[in-house]
N, C-alpha and C. Protein backbone atom coordinates (compact mmCIF):
# COMPACT_ATOMS: atom_id res chain seq x y z
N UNK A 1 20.30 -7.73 -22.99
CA UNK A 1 19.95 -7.97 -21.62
C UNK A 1 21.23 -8.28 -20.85
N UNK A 2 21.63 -7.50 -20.04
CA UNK A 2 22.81 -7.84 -18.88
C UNK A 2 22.33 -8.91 -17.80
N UNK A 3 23.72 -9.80 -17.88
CA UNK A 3 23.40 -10.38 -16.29
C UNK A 3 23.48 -10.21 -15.39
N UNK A 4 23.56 -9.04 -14.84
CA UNK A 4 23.34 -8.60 -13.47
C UNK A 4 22.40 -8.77 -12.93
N UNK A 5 21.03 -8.52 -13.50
CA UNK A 5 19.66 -8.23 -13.15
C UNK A 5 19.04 -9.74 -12.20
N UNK A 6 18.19 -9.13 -11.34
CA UNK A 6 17.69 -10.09 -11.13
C UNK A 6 16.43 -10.78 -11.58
N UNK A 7 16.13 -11.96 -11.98
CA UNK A 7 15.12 -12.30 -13.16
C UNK A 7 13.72 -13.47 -12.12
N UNK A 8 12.82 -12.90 -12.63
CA UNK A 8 11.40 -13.34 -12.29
C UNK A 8 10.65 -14.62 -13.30
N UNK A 9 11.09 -15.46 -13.39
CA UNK A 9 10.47 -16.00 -14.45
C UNK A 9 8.92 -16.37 -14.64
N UNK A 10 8.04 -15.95 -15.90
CA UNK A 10 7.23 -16.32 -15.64
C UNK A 10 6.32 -16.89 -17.22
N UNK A 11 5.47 -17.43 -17.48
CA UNK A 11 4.81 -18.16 -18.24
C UNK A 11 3.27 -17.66 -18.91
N UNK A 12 2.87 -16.85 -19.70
CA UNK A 12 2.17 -16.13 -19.67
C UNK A 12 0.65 -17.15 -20.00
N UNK A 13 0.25 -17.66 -19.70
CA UNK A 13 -1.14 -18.38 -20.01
C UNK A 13 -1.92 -18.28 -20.95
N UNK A 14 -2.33 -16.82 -21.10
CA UNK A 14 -3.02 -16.28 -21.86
C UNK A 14 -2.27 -15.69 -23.35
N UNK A 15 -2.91 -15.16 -24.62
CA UNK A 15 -1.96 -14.59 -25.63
C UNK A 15 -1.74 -13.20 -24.47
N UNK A 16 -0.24 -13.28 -24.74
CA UNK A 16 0.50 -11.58 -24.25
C UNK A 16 -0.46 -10.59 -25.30
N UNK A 17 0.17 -9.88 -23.77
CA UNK A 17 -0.35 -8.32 -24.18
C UNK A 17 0.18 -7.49 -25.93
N UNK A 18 1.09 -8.27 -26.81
CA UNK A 18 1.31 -7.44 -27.62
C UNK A 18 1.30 -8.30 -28.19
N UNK A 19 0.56 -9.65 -28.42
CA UNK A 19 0.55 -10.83 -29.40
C UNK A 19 -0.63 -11.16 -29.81
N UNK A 20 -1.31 -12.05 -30.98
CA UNK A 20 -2.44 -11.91 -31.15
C UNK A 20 -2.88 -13.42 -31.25
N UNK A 21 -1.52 -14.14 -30.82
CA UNK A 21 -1.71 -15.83 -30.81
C UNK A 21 -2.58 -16.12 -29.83
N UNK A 22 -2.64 -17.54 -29.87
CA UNK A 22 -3.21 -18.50 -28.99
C UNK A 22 -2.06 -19.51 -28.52
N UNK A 23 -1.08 -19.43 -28.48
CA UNK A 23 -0.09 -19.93 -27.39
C UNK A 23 0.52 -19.14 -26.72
N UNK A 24 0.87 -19.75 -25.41
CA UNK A 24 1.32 -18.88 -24.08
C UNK A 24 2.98 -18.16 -24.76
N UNK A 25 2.89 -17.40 -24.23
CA UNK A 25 4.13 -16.32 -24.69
C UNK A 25 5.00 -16.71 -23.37
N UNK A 26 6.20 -16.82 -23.50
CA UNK A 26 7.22 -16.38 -22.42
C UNK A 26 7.57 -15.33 -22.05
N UNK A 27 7.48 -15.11 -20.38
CA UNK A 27 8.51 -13.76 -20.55
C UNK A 27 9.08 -13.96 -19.09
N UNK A 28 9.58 -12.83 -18.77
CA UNK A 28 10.65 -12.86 -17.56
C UNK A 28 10.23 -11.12 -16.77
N UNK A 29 10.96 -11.31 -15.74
CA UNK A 29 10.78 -9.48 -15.15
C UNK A 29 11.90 -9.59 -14.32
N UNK A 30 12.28 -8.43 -14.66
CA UNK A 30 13.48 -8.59 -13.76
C UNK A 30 13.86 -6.88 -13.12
N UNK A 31 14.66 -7.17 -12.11
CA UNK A 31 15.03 -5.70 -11.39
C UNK A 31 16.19 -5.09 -12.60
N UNK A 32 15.15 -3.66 -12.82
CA UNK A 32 15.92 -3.29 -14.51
C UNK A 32 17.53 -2.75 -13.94
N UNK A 33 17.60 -2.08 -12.64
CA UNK A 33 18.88 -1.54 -12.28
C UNK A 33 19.51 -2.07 -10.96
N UNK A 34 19.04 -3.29 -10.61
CA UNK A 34 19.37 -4.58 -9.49
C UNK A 34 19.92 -3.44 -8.68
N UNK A 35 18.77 -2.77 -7.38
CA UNK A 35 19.83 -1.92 -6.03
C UNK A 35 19.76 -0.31 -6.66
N UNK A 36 19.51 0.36 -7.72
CA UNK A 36 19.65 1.30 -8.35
C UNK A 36 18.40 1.89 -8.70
N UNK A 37 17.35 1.69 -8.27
CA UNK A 37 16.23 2.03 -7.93
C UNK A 37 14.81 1.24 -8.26
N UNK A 38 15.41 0.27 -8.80
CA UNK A 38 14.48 -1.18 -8.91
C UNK A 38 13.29 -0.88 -9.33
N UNK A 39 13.48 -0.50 -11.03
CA UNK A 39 12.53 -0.48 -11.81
C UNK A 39 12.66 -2.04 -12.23
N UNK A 40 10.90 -2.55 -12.44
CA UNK A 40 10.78 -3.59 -13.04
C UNK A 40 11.01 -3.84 -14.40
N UNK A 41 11.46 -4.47 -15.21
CA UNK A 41 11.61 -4.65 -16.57
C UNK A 41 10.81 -5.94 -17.11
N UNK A 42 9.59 -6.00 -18.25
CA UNK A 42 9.21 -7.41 -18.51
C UNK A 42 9.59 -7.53 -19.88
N UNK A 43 9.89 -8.87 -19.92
CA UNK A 43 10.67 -9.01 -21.35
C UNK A 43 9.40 -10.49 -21.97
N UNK A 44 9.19 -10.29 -23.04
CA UNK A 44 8.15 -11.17 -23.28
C UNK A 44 8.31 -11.38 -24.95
N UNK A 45 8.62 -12.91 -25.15
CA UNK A 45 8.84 -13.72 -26.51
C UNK A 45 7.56 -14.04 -27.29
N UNK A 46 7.18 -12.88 -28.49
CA UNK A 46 6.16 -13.50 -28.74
C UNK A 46 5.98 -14.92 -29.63
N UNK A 47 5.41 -15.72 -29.64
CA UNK A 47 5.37 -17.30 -29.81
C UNK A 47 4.86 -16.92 -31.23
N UNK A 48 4.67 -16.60 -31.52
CA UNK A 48 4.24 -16.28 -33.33
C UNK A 48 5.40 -16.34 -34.30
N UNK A 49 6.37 -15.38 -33.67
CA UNK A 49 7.48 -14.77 -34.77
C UNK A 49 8.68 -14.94 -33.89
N UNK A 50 8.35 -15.33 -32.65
CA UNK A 50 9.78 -14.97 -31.46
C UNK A 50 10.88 -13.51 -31.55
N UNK A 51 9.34 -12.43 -32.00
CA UNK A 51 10.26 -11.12 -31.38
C UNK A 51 10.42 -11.24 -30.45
N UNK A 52 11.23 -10.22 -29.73
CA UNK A 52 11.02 -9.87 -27.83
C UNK A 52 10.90 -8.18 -27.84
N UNK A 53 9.87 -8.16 -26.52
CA UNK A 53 9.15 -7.27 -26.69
C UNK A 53 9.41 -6.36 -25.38
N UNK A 54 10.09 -5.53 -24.65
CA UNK A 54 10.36 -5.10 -23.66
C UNK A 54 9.64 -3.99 -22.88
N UNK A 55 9.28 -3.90 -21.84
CA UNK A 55 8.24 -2.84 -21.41
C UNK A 55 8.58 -2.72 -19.49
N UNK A 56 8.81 -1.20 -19.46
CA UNK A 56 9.10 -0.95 -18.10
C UNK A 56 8.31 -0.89 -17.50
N UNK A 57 7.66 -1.07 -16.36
CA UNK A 57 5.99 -1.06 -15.45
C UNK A 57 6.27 -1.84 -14.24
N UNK A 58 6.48 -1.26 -13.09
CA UNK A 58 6.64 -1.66 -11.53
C UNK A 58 7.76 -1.25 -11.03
N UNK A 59 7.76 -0.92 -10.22
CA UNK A 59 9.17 -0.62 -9.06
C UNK A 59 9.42 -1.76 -8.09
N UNK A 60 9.80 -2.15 -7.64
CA UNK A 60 10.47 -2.35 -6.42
C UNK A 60 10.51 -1.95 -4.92
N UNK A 61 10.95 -0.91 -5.51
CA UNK A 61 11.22 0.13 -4.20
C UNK A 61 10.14 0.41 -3.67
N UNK A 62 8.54 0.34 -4.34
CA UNK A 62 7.38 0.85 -4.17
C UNK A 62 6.87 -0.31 -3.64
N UNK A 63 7.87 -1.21 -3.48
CA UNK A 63 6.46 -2.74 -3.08
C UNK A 63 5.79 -3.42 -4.02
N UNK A 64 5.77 -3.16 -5.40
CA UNK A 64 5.57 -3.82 -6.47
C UNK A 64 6.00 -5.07 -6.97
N UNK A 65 4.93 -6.27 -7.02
CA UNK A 65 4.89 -7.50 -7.37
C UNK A 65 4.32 -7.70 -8.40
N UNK A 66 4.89 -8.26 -9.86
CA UNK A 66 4.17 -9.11 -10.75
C UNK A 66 2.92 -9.88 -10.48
N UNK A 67 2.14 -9.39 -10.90
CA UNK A 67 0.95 -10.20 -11.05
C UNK A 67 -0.01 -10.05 -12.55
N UNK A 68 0.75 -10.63 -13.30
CA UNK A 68 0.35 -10.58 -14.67
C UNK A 68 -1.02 -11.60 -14.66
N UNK A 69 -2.01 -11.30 -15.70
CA UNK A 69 -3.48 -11.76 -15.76
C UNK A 69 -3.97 -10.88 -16.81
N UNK A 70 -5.60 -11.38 -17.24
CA UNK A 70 -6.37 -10.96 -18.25
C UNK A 70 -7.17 -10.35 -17.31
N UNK A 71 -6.87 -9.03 -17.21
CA UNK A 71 -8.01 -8.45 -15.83
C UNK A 71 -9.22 -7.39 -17.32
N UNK A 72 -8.84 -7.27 -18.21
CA UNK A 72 -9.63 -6.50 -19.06
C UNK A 72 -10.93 -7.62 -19.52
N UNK A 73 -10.66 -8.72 -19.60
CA UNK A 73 -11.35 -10.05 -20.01
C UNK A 73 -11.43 -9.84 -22.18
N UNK A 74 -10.22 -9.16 -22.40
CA UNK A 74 -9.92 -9.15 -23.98
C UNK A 74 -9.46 -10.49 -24.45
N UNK A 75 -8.88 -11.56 -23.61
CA UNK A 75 -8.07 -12.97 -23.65
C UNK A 75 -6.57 -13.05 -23.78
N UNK A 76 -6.01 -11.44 -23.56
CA UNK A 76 -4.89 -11.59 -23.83
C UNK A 76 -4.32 -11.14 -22.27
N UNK A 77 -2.90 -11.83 -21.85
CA UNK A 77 -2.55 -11.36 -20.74
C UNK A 77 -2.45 -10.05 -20.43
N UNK A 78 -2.62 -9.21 -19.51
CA UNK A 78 -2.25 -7.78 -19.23
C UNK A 78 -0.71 -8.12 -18.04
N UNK A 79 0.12 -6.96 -18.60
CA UNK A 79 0.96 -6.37 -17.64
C UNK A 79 0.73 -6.22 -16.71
N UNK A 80 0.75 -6.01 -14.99
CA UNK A 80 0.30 -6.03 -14.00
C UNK A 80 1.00 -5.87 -12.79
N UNK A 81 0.87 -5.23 -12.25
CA UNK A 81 2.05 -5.60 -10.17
C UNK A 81 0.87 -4.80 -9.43
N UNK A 82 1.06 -6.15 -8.27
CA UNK A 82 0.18 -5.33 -7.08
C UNK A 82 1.30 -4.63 -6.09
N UNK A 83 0.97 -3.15 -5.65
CA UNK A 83 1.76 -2.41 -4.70
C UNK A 83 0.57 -3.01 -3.39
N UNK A 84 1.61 -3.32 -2.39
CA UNK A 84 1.19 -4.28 -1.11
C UNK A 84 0.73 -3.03 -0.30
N UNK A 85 1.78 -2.02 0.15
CA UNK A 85 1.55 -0.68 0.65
C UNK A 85 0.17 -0.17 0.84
N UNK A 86 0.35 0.05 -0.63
CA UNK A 86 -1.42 0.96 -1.38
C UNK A 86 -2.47 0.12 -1.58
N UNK A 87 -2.60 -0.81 -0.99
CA UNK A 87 -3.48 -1.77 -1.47
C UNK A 87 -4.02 -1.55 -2.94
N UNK A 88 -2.99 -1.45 -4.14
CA UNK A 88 -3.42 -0.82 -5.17
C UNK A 88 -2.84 -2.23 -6.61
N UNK A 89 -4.13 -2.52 -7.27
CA UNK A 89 -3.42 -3.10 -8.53
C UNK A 89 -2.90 -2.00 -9.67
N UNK A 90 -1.89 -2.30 -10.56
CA UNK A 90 -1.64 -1.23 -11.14
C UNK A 90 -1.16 -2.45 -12.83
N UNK A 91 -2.55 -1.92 -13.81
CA UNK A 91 -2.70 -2.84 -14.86
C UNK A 91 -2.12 -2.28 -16.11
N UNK A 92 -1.22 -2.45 -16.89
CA UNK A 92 -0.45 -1.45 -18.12
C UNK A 92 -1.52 -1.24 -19.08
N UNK A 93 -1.82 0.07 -19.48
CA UNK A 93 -2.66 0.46 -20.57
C UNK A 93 -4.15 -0.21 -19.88
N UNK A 94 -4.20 -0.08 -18.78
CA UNK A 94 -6.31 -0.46 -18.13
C UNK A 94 -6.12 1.13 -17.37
N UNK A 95 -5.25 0.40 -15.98
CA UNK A 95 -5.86 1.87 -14.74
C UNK A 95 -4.80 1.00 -13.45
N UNK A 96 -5.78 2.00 -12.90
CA UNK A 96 -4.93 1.10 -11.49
C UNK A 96 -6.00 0.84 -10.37
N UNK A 97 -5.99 0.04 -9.80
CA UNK A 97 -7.52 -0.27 -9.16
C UNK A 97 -7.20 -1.26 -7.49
N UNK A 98 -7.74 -0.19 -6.59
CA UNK A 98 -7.72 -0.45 -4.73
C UNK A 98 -8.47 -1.62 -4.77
N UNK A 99 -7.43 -2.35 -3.92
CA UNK A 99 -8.51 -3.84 -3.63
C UNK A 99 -7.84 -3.96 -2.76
N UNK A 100 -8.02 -4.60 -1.19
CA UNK A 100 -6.53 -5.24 -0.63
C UNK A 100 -6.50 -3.87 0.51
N UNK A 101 -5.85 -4.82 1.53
CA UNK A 101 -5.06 -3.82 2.32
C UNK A 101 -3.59 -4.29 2.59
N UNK A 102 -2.80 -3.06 3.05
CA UNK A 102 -1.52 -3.67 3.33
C UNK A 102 -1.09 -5.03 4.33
N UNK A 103 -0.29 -5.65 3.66
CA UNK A 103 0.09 -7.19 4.40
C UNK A 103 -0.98 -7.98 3.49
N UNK A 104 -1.90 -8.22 3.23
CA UNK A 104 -2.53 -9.25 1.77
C UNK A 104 -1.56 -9.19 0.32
N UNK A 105 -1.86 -10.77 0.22
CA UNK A 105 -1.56 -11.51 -0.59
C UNK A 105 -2.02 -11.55 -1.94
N UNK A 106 -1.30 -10.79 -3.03
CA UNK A 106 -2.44 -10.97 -4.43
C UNK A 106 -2.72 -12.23 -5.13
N UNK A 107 -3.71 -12.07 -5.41
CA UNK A 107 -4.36 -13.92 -5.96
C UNK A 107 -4.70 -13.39 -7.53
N UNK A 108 -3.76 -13.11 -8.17
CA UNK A 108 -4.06 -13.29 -9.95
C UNK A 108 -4.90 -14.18 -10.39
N UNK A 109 -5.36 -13.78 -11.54
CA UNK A 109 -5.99 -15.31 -12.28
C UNK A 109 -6.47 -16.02 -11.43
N UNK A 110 -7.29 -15.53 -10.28
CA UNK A 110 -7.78 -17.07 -9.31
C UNK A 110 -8.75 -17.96 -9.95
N UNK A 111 -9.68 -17.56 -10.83
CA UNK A 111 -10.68 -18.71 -11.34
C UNK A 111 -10.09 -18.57 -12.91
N UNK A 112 -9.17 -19.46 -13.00
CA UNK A 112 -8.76 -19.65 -14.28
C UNK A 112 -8.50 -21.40 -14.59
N UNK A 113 -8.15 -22.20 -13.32
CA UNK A 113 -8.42 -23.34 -13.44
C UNK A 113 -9.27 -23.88 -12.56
């Protein structure tokens, strides 16, 4: 991982998407080419074995925001960014699914506590 990038930190709640635990996984997202066409990069520690697990999914450039959640309701976090533009969620390995219009705010995980 270079330090150039710019990094998103975030805390995954749920078991990650490629883990089969019951403790929260760490991971981070960061701009994979900072200015260079701002693919998202998520990097995620699984709490079992502390591999790290890397997976490209969101742009930048497209208006794409992290919004990681269990939108499948399997219990494990899903990959996730809402594009603000398209009023579009876009979920890794589900689909991508219109909710929202442009200028709204995505509310992940809202009934989780």
């Amino acid at each position: 991982m270079s330090n150039n990038s710019e990094f998103f930190p975030l805390i995954l709640q749920h078991p990650a998407i490629m883990t089969e635990t019951v403790k929260g996984d760490i991971a981070v997202v960061r701009d994979l080419y900072a200015g260079q066409g701002d693919q998202l990069e998520w990097w995620i520690i699984n709490s079992s074995n502390d591999s790290v697990v890397q997976i490209n999914y969101g742009d930048l450039d497209l208006g794409d925001t992290p919004v990681q959640g269990d939108y499948n309701g399997d219990g494990k976090t899903d990959i996730a960014v809402w594009r603000n533009r398209e009023g579009l969620f876009f979920i890794y390995r589900v689909g991508q699914y219109p909710f929202g219009s442009n200028g709204d705010l995505p509310i992940a995980s809202y009934d989780t506590h």
